[in-house]
PDB file of N, CA and C in Angstrom:
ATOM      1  N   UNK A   1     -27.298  -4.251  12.766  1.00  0.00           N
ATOM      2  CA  UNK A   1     -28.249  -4.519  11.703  1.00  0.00           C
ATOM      3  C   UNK A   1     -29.239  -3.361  11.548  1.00  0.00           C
ATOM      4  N   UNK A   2     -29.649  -2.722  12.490  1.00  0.00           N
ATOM      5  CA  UNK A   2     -30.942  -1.883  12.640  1.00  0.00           C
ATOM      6  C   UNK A   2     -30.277  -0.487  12.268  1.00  0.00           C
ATOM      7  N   UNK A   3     -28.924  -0.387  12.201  1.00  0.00           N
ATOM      8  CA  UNK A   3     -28.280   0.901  11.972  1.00  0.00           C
ATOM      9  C   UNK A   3     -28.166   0.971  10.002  1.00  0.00           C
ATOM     10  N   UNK A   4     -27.987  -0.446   9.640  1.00  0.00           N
ATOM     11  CA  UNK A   4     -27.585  -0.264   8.241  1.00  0.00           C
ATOM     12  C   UNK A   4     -28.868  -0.695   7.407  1.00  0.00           C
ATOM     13  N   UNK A   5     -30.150  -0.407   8.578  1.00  0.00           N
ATOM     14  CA  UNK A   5     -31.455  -0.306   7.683  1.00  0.00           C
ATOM     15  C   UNK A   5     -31.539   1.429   7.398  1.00  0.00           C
ATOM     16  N   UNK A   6     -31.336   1.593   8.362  1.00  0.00           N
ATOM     17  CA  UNK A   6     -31.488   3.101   8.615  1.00  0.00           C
ATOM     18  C   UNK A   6     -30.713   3.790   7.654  1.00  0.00           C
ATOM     19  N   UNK A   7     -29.470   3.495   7.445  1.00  0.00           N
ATOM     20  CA  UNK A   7     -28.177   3.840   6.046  1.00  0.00           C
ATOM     21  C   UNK A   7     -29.124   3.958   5.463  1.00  0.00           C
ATOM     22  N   UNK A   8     -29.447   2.338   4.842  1.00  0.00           N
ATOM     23  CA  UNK A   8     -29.816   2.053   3.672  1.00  0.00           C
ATOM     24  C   UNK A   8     -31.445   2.755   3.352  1.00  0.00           C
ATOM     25  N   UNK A   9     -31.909   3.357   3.971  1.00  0.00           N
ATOM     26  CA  UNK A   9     -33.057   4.244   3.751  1.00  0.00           C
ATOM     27  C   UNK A   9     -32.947   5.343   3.581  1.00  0.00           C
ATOM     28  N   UNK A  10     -31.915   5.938   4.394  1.00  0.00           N
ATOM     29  CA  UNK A  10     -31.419   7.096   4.070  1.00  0.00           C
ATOM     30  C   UNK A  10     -30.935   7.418   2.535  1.00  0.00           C
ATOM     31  N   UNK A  11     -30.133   6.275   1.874  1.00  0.00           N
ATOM     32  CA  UNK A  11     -29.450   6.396   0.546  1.00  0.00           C
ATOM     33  C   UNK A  11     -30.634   6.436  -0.654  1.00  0.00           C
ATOM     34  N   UNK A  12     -31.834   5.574  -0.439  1.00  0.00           N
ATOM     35  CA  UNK A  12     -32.813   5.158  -1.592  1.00  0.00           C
ATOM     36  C   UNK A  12     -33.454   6.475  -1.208  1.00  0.00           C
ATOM     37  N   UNK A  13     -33.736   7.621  -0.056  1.00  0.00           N
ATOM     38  CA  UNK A  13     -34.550   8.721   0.288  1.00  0.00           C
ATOM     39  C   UNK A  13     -33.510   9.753  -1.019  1.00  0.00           C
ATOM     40  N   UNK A  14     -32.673   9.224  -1.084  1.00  0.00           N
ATOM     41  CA  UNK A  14     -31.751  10.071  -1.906  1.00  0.00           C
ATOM     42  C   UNK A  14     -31.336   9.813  -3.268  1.00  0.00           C
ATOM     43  N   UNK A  15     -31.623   8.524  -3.297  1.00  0.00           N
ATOM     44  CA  UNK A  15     -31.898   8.463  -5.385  1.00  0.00           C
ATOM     45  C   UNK A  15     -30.818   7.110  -5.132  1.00  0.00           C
ATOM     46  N   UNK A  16     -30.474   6.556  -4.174  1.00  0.00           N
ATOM     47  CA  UNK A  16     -29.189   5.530  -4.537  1.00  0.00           C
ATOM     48  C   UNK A  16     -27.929   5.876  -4.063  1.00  0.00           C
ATOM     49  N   UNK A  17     -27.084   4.737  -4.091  1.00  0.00           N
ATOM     50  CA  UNK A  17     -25.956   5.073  -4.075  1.00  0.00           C
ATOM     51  C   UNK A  17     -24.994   6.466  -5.090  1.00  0.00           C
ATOM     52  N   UNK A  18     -25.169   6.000  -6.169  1.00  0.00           N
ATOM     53  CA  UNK A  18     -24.582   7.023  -6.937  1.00  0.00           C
ATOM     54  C   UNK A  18     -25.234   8.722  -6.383  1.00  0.00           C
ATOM     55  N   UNK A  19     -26.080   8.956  -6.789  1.00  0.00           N
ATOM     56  CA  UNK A  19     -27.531  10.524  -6.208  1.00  0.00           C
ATOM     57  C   UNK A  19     -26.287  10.465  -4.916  1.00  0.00           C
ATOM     58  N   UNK A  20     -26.191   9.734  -3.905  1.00  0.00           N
ATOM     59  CA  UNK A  20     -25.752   9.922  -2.599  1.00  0.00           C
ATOM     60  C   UNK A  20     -24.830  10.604  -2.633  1.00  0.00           C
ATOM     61  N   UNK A  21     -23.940   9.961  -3.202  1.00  0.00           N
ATOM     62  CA  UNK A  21     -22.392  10.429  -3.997  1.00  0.00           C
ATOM     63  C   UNK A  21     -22.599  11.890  -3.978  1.00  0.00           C
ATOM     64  N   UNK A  22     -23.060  12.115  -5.275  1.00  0.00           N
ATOM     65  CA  UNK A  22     -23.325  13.782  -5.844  1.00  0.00           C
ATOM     66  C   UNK A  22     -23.613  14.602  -4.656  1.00  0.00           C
ATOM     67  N   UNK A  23     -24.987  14.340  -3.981  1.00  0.00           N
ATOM     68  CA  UNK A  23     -25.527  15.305  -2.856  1.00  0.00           C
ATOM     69  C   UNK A  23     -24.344  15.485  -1.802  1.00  0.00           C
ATOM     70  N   UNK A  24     -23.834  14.637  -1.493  1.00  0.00           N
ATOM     71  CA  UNK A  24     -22.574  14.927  -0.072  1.00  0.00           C
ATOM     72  C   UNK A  24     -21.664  15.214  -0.616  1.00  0.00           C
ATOM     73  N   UNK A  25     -20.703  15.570   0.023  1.00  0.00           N
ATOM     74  CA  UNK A  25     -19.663  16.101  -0.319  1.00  0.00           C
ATOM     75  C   UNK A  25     -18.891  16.535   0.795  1.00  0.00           C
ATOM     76  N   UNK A  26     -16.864  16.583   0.479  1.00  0.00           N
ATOM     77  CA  UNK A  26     -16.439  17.096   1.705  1.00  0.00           C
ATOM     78  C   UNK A  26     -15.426  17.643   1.588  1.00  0.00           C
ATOM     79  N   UNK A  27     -15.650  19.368   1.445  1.00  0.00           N
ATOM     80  CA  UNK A  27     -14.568  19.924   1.078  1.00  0.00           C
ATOM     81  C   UNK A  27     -14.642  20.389   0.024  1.00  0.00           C
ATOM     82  N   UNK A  28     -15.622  20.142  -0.654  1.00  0.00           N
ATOM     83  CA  UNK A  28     -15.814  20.580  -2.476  1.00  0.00           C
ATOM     84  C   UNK A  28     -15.427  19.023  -3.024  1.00  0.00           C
ATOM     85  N   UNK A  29     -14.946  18.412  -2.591  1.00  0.00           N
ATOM     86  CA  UNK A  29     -14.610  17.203  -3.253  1.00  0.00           C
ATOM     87  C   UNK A  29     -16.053  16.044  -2.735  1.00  0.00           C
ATOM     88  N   UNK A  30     -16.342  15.660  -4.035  1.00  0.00           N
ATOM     89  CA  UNK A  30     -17.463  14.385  -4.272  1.00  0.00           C
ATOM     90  C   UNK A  30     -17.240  13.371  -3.998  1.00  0.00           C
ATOM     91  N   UNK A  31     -17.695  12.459  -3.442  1.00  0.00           N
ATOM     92  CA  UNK A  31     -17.737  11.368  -2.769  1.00  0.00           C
ATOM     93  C   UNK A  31     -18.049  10.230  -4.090  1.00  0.00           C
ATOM     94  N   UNK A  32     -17.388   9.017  -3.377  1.00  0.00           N
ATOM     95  CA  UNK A  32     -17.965   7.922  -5.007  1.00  0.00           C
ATOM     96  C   UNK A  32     -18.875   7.047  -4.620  1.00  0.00           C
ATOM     97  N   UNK A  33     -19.350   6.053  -5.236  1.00  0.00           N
ATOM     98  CA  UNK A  33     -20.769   5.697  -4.902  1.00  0.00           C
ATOM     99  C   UNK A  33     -19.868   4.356  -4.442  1.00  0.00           C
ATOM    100  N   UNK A  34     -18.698   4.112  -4.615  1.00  0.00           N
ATOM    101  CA  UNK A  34     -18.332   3.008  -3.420  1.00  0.00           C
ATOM    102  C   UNK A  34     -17.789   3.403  -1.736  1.00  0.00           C
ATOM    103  N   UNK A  35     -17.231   4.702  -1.604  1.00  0.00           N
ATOM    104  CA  UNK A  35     -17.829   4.841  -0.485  1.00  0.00           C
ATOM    105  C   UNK A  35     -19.071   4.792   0.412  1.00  0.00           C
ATOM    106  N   UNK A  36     -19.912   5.223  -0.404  1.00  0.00           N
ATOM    107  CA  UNK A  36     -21.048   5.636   0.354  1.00  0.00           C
ATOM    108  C   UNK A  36     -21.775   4.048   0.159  1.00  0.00           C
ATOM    109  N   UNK A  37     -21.562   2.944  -0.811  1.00  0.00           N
ATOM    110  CA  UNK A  37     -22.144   1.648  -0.893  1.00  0.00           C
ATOM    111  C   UNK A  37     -20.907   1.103   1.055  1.00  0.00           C
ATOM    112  N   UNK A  38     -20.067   1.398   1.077  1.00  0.00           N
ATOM    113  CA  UNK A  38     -18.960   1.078   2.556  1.00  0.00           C
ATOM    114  C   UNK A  38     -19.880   1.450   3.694  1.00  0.00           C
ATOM    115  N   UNK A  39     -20.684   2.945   3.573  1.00  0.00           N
ATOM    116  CA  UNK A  39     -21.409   3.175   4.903  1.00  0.00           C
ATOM    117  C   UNK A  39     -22.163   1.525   5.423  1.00  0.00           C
ATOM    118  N   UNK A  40     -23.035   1.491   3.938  1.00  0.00           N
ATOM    119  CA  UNK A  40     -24.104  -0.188   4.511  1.00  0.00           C
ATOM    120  C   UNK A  40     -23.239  -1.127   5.223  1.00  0.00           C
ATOM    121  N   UNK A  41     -22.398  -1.184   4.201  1.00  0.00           N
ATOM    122  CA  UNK A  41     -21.776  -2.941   4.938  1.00  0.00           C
ATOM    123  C   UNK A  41     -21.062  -2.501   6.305  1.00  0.00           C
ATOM    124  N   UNK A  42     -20.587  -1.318   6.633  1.00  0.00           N
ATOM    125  CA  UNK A  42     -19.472  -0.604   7.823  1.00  0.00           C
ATOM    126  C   UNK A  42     -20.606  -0.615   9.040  1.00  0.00           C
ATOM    127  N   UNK A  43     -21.906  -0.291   8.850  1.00  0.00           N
ATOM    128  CA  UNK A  43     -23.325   0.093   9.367  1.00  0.00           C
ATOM    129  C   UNK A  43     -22.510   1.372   9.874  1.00  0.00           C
ATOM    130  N   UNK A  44     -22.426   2.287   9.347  1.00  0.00           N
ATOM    131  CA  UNK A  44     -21.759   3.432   9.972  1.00  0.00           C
ATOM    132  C   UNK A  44     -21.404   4.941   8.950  1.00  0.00           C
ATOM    133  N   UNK A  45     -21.917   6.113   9.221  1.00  0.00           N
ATOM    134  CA  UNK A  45     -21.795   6.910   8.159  1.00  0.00           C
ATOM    135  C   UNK A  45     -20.890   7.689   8.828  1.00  0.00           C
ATOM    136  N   UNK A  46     -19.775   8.098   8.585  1.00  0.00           N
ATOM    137  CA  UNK A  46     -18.410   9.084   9.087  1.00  0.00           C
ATOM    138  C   UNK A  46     -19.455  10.141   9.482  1.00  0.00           C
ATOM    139  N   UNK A  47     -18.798  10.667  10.693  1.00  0.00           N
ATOM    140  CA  UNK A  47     -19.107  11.705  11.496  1.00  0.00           C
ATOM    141  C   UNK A  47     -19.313  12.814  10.776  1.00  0.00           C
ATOM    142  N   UNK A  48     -18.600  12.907   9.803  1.00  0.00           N
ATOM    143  CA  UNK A  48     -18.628  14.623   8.702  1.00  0.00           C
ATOM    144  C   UNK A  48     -19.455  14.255   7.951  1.00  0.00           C
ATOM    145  N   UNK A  49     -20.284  13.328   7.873  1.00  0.00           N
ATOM    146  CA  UNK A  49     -21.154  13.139   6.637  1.00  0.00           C
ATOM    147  C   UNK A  49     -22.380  13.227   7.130  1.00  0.00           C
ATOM    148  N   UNK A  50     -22.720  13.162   8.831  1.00  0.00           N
ATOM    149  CA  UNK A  50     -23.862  12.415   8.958  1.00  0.00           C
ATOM    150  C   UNK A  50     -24.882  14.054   9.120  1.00  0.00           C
ATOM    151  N   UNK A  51     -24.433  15.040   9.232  1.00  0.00           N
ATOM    152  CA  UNK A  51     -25.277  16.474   9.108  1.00  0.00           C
ATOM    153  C   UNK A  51     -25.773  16.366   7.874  1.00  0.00           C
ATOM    154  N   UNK A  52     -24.532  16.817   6.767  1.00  0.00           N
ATOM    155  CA  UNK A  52     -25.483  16.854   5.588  1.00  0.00           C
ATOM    156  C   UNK A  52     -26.651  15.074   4.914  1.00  0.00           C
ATOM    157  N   UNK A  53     -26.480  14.029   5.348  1.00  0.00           N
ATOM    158  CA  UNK A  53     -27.334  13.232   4.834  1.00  0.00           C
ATOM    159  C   UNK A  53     -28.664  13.417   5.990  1.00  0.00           C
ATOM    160  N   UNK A  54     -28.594  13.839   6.695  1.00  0.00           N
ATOM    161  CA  UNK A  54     -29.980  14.424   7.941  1.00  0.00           C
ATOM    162  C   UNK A  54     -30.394  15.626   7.082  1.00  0.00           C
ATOM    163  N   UNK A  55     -29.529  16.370   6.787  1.00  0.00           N
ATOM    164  CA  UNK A  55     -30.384  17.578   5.885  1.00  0.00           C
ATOM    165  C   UNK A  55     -31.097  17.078   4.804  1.00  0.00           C
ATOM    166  N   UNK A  56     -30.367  16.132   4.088  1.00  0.00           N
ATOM    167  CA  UNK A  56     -30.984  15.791   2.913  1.00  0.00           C
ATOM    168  C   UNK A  56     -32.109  14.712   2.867  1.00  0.00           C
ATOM    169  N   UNK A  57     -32.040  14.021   4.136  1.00  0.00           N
ATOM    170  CA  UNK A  57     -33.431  13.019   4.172  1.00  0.00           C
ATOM    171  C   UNK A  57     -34.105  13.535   5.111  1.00  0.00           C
ATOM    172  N   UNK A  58     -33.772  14.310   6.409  1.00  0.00           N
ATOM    173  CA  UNK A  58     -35.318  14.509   7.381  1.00  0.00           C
ATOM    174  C   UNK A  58     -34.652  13.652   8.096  1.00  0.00           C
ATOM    175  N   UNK A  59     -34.177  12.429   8.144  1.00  0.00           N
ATOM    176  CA  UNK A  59     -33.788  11.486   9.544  1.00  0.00           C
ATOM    177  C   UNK A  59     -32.868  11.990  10.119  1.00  0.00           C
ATOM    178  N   UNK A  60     -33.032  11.983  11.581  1.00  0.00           N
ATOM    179  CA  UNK A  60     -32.257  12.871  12.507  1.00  0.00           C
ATOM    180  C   UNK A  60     -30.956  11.929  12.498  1.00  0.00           C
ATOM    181  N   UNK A  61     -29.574  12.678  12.906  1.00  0.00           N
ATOM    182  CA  UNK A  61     -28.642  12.805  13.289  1.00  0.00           C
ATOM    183  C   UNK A  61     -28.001  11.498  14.466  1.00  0.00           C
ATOM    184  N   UNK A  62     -29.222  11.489  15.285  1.00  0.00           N
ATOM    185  CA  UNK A  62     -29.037  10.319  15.937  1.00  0.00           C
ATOM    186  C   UNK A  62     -29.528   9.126  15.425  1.00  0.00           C
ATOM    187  N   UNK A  63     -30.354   8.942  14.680  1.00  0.00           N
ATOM    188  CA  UNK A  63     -30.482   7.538  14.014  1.00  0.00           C
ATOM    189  C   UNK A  63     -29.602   7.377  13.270  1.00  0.00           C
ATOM    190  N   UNK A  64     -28.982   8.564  12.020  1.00  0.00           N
ATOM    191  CA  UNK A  64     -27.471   7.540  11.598  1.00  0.00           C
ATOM    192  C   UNK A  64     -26.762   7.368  12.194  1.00  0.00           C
ATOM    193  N   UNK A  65     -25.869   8.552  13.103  1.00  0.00           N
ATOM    194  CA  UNK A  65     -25.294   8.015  13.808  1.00  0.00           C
ATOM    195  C   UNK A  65     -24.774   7.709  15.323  1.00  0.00           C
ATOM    196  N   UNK A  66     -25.676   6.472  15.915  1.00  0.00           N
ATOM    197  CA  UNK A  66     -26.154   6.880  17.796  1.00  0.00           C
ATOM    198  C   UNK A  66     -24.929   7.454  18.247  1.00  0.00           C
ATOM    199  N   UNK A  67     -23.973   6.532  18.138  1.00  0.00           N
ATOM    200  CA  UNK A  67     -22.560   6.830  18.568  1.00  0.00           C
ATOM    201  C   UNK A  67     -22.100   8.120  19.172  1.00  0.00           C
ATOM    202  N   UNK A  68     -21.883   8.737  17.622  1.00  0.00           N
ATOM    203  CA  UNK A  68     -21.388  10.431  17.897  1.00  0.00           C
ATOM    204  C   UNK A  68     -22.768  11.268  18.137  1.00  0.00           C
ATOM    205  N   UNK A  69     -24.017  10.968  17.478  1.00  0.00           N
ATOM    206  CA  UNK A  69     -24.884  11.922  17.979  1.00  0.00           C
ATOM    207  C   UNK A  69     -26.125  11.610  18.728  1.00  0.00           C
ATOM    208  N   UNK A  70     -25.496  11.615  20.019  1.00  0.00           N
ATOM    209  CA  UNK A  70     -26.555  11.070  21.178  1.00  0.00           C
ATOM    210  C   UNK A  70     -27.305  12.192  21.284  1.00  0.00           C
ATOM    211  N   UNK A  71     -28.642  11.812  21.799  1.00  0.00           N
ATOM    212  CA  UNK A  71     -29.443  12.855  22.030  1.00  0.00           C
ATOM    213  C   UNK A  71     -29.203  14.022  23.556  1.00  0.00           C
ATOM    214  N   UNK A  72     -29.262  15.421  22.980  1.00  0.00           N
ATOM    215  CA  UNK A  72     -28.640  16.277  23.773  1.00  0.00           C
ATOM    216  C   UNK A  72     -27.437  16.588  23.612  1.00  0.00           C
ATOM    217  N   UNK A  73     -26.291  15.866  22.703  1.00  0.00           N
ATOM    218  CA  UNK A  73     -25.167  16.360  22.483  1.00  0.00           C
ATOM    219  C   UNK A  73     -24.914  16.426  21.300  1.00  0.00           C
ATOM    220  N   UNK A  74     -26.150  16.732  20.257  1.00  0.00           N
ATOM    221  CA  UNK A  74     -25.792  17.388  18.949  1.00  0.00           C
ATOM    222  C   UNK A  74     -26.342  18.329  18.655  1.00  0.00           C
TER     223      UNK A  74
END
């Protein structure tokens, strides 16, 4: 629950679902605003995504995602 507050703050720091979409990206290819609506309900943002949405809001790396980025090993 406390992970897909954190999503979900991350996405509105960024204009919404759709804004989310546009700003990330992987590969040159754009993301759709029903993926990135999947992070909330998944409570989980894919490992390749979670650098650039830390660049783009200021929230570190380990609050989206504890899992892969524990502190000291990112």
């Amino acid at each position: 629950m406390a992970n897909s507050i954190i999503i979900k703050a991350a996405i509105d720091i960024m204009g919404g679902y759709s804004a989310t979409a546009k700003k990330i990206s992987a590969g040159g290819k754009a993301l759709t605003y029903q993926a990135v609506q999947s992070w909330v309900k998944q409570e989980n943002i894919p490992a390749r995504y979670v650098l650039d949405v830390s660049r783009e809001t200021g929230i570190s790396p380990e609050a989206l995602n504890p899992e892969v980025f524990k502190k000291g090993k990112a």
